[in-house]
Protein backbone atom coordinates (compact mmCIF):
# COMPACT_ATOMS: atom_id res chain seq x y z
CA UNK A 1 -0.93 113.85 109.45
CA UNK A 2 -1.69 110.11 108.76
CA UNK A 3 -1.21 108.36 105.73
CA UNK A 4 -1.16 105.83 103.93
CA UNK A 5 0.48 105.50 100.76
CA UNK A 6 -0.80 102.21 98.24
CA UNK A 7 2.00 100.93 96.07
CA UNK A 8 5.46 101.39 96.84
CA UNK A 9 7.37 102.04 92.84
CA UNK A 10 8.87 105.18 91.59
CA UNK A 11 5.63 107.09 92.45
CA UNK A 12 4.86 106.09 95.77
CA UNK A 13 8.72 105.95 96.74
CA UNK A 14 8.62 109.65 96.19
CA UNK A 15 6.05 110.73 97.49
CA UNK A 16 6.46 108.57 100.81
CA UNK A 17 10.12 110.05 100.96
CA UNK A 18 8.51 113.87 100.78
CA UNK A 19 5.71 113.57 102.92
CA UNK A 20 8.16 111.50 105.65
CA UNK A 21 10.74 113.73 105.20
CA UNK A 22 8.35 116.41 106.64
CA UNK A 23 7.39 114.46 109.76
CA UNK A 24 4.00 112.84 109.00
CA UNK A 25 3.12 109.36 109.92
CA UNK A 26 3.31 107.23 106.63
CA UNK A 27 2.78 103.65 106.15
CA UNK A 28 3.69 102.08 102.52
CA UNK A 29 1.60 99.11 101.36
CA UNK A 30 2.65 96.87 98.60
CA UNK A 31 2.16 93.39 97.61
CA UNK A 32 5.96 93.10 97.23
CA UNK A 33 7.77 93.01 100.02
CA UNK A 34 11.12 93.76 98.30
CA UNK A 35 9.74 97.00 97.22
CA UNK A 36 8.05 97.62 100.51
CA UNK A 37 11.56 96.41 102.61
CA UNK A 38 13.52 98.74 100.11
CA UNK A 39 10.95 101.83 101.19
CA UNK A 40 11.32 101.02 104.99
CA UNK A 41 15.33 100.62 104.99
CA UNK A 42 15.68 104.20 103.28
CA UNK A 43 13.06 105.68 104.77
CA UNK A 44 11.46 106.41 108.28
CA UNK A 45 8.18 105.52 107.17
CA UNK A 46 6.19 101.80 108.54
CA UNK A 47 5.51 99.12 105.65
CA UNK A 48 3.16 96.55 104.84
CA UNK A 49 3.26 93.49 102.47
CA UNK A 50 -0.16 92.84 101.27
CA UNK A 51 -2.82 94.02 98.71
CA UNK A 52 -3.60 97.41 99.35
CA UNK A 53 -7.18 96.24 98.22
CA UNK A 54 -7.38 94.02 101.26
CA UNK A 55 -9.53 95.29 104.21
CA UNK A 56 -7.50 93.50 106.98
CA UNK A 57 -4.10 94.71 105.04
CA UNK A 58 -5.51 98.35 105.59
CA UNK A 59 -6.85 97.61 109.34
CA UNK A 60 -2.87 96.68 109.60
CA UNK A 61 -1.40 99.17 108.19
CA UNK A 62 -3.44 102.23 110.60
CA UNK A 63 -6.41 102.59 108.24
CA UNK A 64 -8.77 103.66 111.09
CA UNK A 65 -7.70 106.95 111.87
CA UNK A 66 -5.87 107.64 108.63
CA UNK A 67 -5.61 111.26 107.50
CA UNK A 68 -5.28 110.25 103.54
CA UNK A 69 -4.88 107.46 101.44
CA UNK A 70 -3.13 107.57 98.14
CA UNK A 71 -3.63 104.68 95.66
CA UNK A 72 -0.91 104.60 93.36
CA UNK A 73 -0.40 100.66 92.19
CA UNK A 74 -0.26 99.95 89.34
CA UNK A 75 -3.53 98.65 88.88
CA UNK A 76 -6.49 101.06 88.07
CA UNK A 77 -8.76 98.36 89.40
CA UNK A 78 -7.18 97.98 92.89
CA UNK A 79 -6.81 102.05 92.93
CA UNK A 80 -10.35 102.20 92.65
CA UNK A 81 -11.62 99.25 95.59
CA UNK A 82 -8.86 100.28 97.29
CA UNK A 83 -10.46 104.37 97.62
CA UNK A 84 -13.62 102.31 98.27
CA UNK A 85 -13.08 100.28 100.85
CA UNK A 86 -10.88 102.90 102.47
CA UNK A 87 -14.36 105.06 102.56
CA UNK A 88 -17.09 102.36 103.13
CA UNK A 89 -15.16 100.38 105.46
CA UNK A 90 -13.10 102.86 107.52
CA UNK A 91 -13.82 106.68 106.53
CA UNK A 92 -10.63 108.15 105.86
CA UNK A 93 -11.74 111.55 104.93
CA UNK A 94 -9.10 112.57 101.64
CA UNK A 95 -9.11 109.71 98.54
CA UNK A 96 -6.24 110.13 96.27
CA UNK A 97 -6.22 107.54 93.48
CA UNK A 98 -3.74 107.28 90.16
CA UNK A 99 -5.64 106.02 87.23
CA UNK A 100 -3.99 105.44 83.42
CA UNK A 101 -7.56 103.84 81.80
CA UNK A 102 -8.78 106.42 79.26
CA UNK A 103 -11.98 104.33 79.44
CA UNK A 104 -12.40 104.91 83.35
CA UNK A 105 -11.60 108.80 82.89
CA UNK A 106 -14.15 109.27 80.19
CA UNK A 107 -16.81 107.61 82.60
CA UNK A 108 -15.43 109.99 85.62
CA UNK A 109 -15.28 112.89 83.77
CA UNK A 110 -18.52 112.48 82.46
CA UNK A 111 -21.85 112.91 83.48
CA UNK A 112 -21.78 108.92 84.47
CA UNK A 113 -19.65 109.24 87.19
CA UNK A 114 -21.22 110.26 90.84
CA UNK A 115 -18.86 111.06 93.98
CA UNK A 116 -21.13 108.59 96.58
CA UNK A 117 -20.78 105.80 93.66
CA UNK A 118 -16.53 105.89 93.38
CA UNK A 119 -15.30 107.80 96.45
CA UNK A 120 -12.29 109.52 94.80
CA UNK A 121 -11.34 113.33 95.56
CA UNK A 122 -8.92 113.26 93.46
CA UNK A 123 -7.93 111.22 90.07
CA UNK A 124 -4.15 111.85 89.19
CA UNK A 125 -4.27 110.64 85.25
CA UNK A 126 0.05 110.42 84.24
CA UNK A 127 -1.10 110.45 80.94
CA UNK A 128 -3.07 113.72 80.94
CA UNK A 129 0.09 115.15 83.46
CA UNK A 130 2.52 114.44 80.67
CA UNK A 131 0.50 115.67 77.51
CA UNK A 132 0.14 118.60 80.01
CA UNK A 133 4.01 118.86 80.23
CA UNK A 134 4.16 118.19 76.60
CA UNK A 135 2.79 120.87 75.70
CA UNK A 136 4.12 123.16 77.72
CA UNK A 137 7.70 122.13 76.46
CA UNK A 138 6.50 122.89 73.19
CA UNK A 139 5.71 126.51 74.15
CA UNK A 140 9.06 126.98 75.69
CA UNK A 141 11.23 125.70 73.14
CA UNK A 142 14.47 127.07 74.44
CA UNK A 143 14.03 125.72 78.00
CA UNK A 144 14.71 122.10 78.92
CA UNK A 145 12.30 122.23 82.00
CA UNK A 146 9.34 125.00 82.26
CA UNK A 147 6.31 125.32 84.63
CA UNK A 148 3.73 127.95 84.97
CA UNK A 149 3.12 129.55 88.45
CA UNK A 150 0.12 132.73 89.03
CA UNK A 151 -1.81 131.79 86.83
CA UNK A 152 0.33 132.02 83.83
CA UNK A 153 1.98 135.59 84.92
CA UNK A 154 5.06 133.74 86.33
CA UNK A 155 6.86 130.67 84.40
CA UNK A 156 9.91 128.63 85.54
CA UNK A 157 12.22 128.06 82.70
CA UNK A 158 15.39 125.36 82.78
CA UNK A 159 17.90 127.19 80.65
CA UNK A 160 21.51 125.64 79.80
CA UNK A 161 24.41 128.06 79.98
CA UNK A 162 26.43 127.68 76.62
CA UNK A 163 29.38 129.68 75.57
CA UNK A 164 27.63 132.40 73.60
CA UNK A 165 25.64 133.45 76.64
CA UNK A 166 26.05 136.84 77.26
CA UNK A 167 25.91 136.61 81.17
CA UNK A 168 28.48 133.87 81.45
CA UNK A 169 31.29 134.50 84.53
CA UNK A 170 28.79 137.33 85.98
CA UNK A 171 27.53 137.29 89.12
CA UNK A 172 23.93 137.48 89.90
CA UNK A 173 24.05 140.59 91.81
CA UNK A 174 25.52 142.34 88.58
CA UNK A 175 22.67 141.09 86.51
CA UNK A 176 20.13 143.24 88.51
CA UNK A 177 22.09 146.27 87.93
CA UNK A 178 22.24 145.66 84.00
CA UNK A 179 19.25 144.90 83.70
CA UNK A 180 17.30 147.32 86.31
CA UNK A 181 13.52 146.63 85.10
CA UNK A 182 13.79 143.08 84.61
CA UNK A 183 11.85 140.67 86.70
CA UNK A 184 13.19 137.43 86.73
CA UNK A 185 15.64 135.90 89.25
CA UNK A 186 17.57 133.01 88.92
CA UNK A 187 16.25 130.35 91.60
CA UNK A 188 18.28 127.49 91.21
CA UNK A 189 21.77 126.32 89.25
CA UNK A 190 22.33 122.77 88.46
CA UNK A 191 26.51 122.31 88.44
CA UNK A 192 28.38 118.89 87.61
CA UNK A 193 25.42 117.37 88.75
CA UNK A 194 24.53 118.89 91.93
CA UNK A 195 21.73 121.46 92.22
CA UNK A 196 21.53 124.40 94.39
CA UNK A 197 20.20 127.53 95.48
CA UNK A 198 22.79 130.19 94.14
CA UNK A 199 24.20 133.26 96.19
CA UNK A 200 24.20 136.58 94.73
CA UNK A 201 27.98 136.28 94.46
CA UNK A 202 27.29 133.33 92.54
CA UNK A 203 27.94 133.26 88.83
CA UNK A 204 26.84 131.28 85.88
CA UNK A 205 29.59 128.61 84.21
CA UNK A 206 29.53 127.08 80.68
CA UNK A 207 27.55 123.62 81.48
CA UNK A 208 25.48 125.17 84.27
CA UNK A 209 21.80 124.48 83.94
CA UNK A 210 20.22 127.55 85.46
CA UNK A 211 16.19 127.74 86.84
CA UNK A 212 15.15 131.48 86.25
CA UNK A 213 11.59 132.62 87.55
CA UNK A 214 9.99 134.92 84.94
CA UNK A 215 7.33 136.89 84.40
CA UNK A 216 5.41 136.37 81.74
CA UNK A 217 5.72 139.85 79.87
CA UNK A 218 9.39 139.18 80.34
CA UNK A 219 10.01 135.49 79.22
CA UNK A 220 11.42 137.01 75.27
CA UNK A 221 13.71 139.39 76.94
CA UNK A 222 15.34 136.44 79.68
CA UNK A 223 15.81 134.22 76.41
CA UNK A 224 17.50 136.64 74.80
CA UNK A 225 19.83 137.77 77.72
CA UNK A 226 20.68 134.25 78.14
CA UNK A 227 20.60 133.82 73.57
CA UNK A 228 18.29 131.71 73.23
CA UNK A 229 16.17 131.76 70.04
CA UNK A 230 13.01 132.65 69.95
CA UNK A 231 11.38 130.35 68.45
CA UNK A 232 7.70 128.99 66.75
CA UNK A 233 6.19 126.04 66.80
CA UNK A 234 3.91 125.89 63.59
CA UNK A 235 4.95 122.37 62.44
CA UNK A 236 5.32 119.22 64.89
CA UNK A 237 6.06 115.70 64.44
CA UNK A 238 4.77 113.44 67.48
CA UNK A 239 6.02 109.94 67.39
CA UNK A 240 3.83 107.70 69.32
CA UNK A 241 0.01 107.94 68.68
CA UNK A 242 -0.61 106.23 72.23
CA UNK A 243 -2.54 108.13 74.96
CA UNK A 244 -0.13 110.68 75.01
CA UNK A 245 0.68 111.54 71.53
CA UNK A 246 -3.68 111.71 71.13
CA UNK A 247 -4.08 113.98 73.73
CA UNK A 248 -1.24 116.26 72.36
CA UNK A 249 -2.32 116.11 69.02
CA UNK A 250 -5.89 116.87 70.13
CA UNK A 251 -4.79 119.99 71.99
CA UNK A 252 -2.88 121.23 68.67
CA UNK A 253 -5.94 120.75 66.47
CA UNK A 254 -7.71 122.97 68.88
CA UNK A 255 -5.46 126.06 69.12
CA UNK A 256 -6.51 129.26 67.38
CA UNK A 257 -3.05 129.69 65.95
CA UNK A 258 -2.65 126.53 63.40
CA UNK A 259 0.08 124.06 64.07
CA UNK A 260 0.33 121.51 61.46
CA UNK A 261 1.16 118.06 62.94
CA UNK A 262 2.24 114.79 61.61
CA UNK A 263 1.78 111.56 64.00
CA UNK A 264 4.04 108.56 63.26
CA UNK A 265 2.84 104.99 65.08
CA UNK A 266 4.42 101.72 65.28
CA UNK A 267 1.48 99.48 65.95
CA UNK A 268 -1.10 100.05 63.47
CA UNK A 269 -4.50 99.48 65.70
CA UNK A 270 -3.41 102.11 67.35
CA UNK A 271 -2.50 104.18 64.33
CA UNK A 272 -5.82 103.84 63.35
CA UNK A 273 -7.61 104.90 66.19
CA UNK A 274 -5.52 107.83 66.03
CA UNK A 275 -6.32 108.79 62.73
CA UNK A 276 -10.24 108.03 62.93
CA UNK A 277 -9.96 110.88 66.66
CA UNK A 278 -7.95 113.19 64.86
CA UNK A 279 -9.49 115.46 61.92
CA UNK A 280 -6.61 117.94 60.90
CA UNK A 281 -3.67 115.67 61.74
CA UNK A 282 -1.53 113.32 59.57
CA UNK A 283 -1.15 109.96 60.87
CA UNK A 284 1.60 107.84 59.92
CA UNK A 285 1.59 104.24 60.22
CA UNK A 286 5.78 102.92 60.69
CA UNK A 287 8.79 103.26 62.78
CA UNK A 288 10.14 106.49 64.03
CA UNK A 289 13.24 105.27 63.38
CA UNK A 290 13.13 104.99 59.94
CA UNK A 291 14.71 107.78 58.12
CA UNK A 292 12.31 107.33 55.18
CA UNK A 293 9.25 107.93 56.84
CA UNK A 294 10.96 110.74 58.83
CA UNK A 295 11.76 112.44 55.39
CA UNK A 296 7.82 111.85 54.22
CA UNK A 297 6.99 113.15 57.55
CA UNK A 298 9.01 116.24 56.56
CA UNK A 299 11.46 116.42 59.43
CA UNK A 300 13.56 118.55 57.92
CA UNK A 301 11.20 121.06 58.06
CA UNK A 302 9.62 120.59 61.61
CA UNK A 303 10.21 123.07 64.83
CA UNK A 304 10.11 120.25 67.02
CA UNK A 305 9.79 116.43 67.36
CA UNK A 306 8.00 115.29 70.33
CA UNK A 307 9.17 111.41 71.24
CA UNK A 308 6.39 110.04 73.65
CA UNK A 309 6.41 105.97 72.60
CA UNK A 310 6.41 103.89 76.08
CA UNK A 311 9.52 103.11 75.26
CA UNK A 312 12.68 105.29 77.06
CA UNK A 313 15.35 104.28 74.57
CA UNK A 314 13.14 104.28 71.45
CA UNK A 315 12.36 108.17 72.45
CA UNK A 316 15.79 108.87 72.66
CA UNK A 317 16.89 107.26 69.93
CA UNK A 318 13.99 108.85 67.65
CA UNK A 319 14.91 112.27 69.07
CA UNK A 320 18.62 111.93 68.12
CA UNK A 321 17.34 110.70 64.51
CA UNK A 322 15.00 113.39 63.61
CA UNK A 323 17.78 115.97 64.77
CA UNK A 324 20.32 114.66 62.82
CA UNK A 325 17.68 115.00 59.87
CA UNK A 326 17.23 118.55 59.88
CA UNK A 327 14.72 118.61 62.96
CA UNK A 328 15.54 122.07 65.22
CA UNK A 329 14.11 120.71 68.06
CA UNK A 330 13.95 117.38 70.00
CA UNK A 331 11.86 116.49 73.10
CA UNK A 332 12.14 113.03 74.53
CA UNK A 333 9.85 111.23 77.00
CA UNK A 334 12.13 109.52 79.49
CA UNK A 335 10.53 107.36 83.04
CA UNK A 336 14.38 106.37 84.05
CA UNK A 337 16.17 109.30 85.71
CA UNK A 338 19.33 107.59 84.91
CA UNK A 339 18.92 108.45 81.14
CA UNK A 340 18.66 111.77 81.65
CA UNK A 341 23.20 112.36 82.08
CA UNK A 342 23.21 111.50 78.18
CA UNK A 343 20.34 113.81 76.79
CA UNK A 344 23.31 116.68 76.47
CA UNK A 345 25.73 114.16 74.74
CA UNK A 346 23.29 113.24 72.38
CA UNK A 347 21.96 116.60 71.80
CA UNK A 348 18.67 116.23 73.06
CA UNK A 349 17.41 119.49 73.83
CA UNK A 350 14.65 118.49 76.66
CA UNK A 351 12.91 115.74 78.03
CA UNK A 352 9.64 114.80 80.30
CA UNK A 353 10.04 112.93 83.31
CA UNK A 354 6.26 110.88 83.60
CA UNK A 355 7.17 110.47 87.63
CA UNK A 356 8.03 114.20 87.87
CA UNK A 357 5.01 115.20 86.73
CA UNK A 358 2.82 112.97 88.40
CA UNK A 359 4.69 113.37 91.83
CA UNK A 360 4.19 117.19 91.47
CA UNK A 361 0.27 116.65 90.68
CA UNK A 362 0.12 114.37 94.24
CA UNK A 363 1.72 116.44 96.04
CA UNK A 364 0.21 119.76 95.05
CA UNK A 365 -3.10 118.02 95.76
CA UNK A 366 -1.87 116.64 99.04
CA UNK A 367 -0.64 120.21 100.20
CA UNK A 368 -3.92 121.77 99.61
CA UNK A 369 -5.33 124.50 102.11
CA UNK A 370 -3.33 128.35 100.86
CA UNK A 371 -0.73 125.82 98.52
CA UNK A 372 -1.77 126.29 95.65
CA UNK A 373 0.95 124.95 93.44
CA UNK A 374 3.59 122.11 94.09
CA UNK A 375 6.42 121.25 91.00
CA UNK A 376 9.07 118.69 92.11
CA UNK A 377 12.61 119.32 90.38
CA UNK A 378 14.77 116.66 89.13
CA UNK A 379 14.73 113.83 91.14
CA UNK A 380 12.90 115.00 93.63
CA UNK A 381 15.61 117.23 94.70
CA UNK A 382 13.43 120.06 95.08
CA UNK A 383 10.34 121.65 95.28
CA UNK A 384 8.55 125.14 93.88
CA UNK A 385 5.85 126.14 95.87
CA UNK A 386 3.65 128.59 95.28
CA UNK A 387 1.24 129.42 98.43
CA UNK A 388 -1.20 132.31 99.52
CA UNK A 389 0.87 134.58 102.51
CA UNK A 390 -2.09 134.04 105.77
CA UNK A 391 -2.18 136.89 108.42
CA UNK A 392 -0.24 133.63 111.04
CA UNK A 393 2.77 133.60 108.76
CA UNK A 394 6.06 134.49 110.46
CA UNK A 395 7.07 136.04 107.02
CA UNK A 396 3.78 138.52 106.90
CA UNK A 397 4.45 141.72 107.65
CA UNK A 398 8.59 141.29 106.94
CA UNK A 399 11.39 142.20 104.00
CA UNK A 400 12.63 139.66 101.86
CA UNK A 401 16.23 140.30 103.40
CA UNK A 402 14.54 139.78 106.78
CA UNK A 403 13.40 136.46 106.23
CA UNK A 404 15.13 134.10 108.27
CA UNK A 405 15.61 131.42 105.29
CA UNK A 406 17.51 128.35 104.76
CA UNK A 407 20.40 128.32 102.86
CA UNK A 408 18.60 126.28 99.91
CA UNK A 409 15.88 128.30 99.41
CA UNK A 410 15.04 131.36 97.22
CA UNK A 411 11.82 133.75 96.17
CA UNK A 412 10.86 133.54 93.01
CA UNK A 413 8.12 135.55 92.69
CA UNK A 414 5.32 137.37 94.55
CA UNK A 415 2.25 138.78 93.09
CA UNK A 416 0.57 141.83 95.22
CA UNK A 417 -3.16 142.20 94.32
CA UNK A 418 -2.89 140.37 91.10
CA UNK A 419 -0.23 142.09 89.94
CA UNK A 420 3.53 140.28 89.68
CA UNK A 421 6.29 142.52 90.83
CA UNK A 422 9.93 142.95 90.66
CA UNK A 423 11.87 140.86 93.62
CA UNK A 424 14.64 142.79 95.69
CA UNK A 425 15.65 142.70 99.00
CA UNK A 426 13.62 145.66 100.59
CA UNK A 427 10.33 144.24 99.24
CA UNK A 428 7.88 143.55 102.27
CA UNK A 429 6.16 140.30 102.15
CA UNK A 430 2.11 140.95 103.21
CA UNK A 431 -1.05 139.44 103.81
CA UNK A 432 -2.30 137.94 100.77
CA UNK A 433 0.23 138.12 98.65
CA UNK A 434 0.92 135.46 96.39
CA UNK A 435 4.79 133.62 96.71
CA UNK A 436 6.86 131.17 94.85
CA UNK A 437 9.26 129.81 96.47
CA UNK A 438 12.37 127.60 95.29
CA UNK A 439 13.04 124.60 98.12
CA UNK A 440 15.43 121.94 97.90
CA UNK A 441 13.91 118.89 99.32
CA UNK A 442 15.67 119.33 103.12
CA UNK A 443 14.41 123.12 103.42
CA UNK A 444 10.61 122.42 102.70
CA UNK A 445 9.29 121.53 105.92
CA UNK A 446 10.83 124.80 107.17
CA UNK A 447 9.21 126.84 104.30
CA UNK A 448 5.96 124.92 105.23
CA UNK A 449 6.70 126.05 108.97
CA UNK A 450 7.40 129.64 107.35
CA UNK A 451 4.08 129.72 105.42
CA UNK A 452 1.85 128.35 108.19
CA UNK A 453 0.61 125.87 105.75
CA UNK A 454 1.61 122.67 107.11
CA UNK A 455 -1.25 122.45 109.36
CA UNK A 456 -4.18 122.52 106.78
CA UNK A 457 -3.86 119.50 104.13
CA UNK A 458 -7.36 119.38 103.18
C-alpha cells in the first residue's frame, strides 16, 4: 500500500514508523525539513519538504497513485485543503484528516456537513480520543492503562504489581490452576523499563507493570486477585475546563448513575463558557494549584482528580497536590513520554498519553477490512489487535498451542458466536471467531500475515 503521511511530529512519526515497519510505501511531507530529515534518517520511509497543502508538493511526493493520505499537521486548515486537493486534484481513494477545531466538528457532525463538499473518510478529533480515554480511566480506577475490546465483553487493564499482591513470585502457569474458571490472561509485563510478552514460566515481580486481558464479568475478581480496590467514582474534580475537561464533564452530567463534579479553570473566558455548557457541574474559576480552592473544591473528599490543562507539568503537579490533600485518586494528562518514569515517584496513579490515543484511532482506521480494533501500547512498543478470523487465515481451523507465533506475541481473548471464552492451549481457533491479540511492534506484520488482513486496508 501507498501512502502518504502529512506532517511529520509525534503523530505522524508514529504512525509512519508502524505502517513502514510493515513494508508499505510511505512518503512523509512536512514543511520542516528537520522534522522531515529526522523521519527519513530513522526510518525507511521517502520525505518531502514542502506544504502538504501544495499540489506540486503532493505530485512530488507520489500523490497519483497513492493508496491513502493522512493529514495530520498541525493545522486544521491545511488538513482540510490538503484531503481536498488530494481528492479533486488526484483521487486518492482513503482521506484521513486530524482536526482539534470544536467549531469544524460541530459543522461535520452536523447536518451542515456533506461528504462531496469536504472529502474526509475519516476525522480523527485528539480531543474527543482523550475525553474518550478519560473516561475510561475513570471507570477503571485501579488500572493505570485500560481499553475495551468485543464490544465491552473484553477490557485490557495496566495493573502495577505491589507487595501486597497475592500472586507475587508465581508463575503464570500456576495462576490457571488456582484459579480454574477465571478468564483473564496476562498479555504483557512491563520490567525495569522493558516490555514483553511473558512465558508461562514467567512470574510477576514487585515493580512489574502487568497487561491482563479480562472479561468483563470477571474484571472485580482480577482486581482483587491482584488487591486492588474496588472502587467508585461518585465525586470528581477535573482541572482544566478546556475541550477536554467539557467533553468529560458533559459525559458525567449524562450518566444514569450521578457523579457529582467540580471543574477548576485558570483562564476565566474559558471558565465561563464552561459553566454557561454545563448545567449540573460546579465550575471553578482559579489555579489548580492552589490548595485553597482545592479544599473549596472538596478534594479531600473526591474519588479521583482528573488533570487535563495543556500543560504536562501543571497536570502533574496538580495531580501530586490534590493527592497529598486527601484525593484517592490522581489521573494526569501527559503529551511527553519522557514524563511518564516519574508518575510512580510522585505517586501518580495513571496518566493519558494524547499521541497514544490518537495513534491507536489512525491506525485502527487505517487497518480497516476484518480489524476491527487497533490500541498502541506505550510508546508505540506494541500493538492489541482485535480482528475477525476469515476462512484464508493460516490460524483457522488450528489450536492455540499450534499456532506458529512469534515470541512477542500472545492471545488475549477470542469470542465464539458472541460469546467470550476461557483461553488455554487446546482451544481451536475457527472461522469467525473474534481474536485479540497482544503484538509488540516487530511481531505485527507477522500477525497481520497470520490474520490475512494485511491485504484489505479499506
Amino acid at each position: 500500500m501507498k501512502v502518504i503521511i502529512c506532517g511529520a511530529g509525534q503523530v505522524g512519526w508514529q504512525i509512519a514508523r508502524h505502517l513502514s515497519g510493515e513494508r508499505n510505501d510511505v512518503t512523509v511531507v512536512d514543511n520542516n525539513p528537520d522534522l522531515v530529515r529526522r523521519a527519513t534518517d530513522t526510518l525507511d520511509v521517502q520525505g518531502i519538504a514542502g506544504f502538504a497543502s501544495y499540489p506540486d508538493v503532493l505530485e512530488r511526493a507520489g500523490a497519483e497513485d497513492a493508496d491513502m493520505i493522512i493529514a495530520a499537521t498541525h493545522s486544521d486548515e491545511v488538513n482540510m485543503v490538503t484531503c481536498q486537493v488530494a481528492h479533486s486534484i488526484f483521487s486518492i481513494p482513503r482521506k484521513i484528516a486530524r482536526l482539534r477545531s470544536q467549531s469544524y466538528l460541530t459543522a461535520i457532525y452536523s447536518d451542515l456537513y456533506r461528504r462531496d463538499h469536504l472529502p474526509i473518510d475519516v476525522v480523527i478529533s485528539p480531543e474527543r480520543e482523550v475525553a474518550d480515554a478519560a473516561l475510561q480511566r475513570l471507570g477503571a480506577p485501579a488500572a493505570f492503562d485500560t481499553e475495551v475490546f468485543l464490544d465491552g465483553r473484553a477490557q485490557l487493564l495496566g495493573l502495577t504489581i505491589d507487595a501486597e499482591c497475592p500472586v507475587v513470585n508465581t508463575p503464570l502457569r500456576q495462576l490457571t490452576d488456582l484459579f480454574s474458571t477465571l478468564r483473564s490472561v496476562v498479555v504483557a509485563v512491563r520490567r525495569e523499563g522493558t516490555l514483553f510478552a511473558p512465558e508461562p514460566r514467567d512470574q510477576l515481580f514487585v515493580g512489574d507493570s502487568a497487561y491482563v486481558m479480562v472479561h468483563s464479568d470477571d474484571i472485580r475478581r482480577t482486581l482483587e486477585i491482584f488487591d486492588k480496590p474496588v472502587l467508585s467514582q461518585e465525586r470528581v474534580v477535573l482541572i482544566g475546563g478546556g475541550n477536554v475537561g467539557l467533553m468529560v464533564a458533559k459525559n458525567l452530567e449524562n450518566r444514569a448513575q450521578r457523579v457529582r463534579a467540580k471543574v477548576i479553570e485558570k483562564n476565566r473566558r474559558i471558565a465561563e463558557v464552561a459553566a454557561e455548557a454545563l448545567e449540573k457541574t460546579i465550575v471553578l474559576h482559579g489555579d489548580g494549584l492552589d490548595s485553597s480552592l482545592l479544599a473549596e473544591a472538596n478534594i479531600d473528599r473526591a474519588d479521583a482528580v482528573l488533570c487535563v490543562t495543556d500543560d504536562d507539568k501543571t497536570n502533574m503537579l496538580a495531580a501530586v497536590r490534590a493527592k497529598a490533600e486527601g484525593c484517592r485518586m490522581a489521573i494526569a494528562l501527559i503529551n511527553d513520554p519522557t514524563l511518564v518514569p516519574l508518575m510512580e515517584p510522585l505517586g501518580i496513579d495513571a496518566y493519558i498519553n494524547p499521541r497514544a490515543t490518537t495513534v491507536s484511532s489512525i491506525l485502527r482506521h487505517i487497518r480497516h477490512g476484518r480489524v476491527r480494533s487497533v490500541y498502541s501500547i506505550g510508546d508505540a512498543e506494541a500493538e492489541v489487535i482485535e480482528a475477525e478470523v476469515l476462512s484464508t487465515s493460516p490460524i483457522a481451523g488450528t489450536k492455540i498451542r499450534d499456532i506458529d507465533f512469534p515470541e512477542g506475541v500472545l492471545v488475549g481473548a477470542v469470542a465464539k458466536e458472541g460469546k467470550v471464552v476461557k483461553i488455554t492451549g487446546d482451544l481451536r481457533i475457527e472461522e469467525g471467531d473474534l481474536i485479540v491479540i497482544f503484538a509488540l511492534s516487530k511481531d505485527v506484520a507477522e500477525v497481520e500475515r497470520l490474520l490475512q488482513v494485511s491485504i484489505d486496508f479499506f
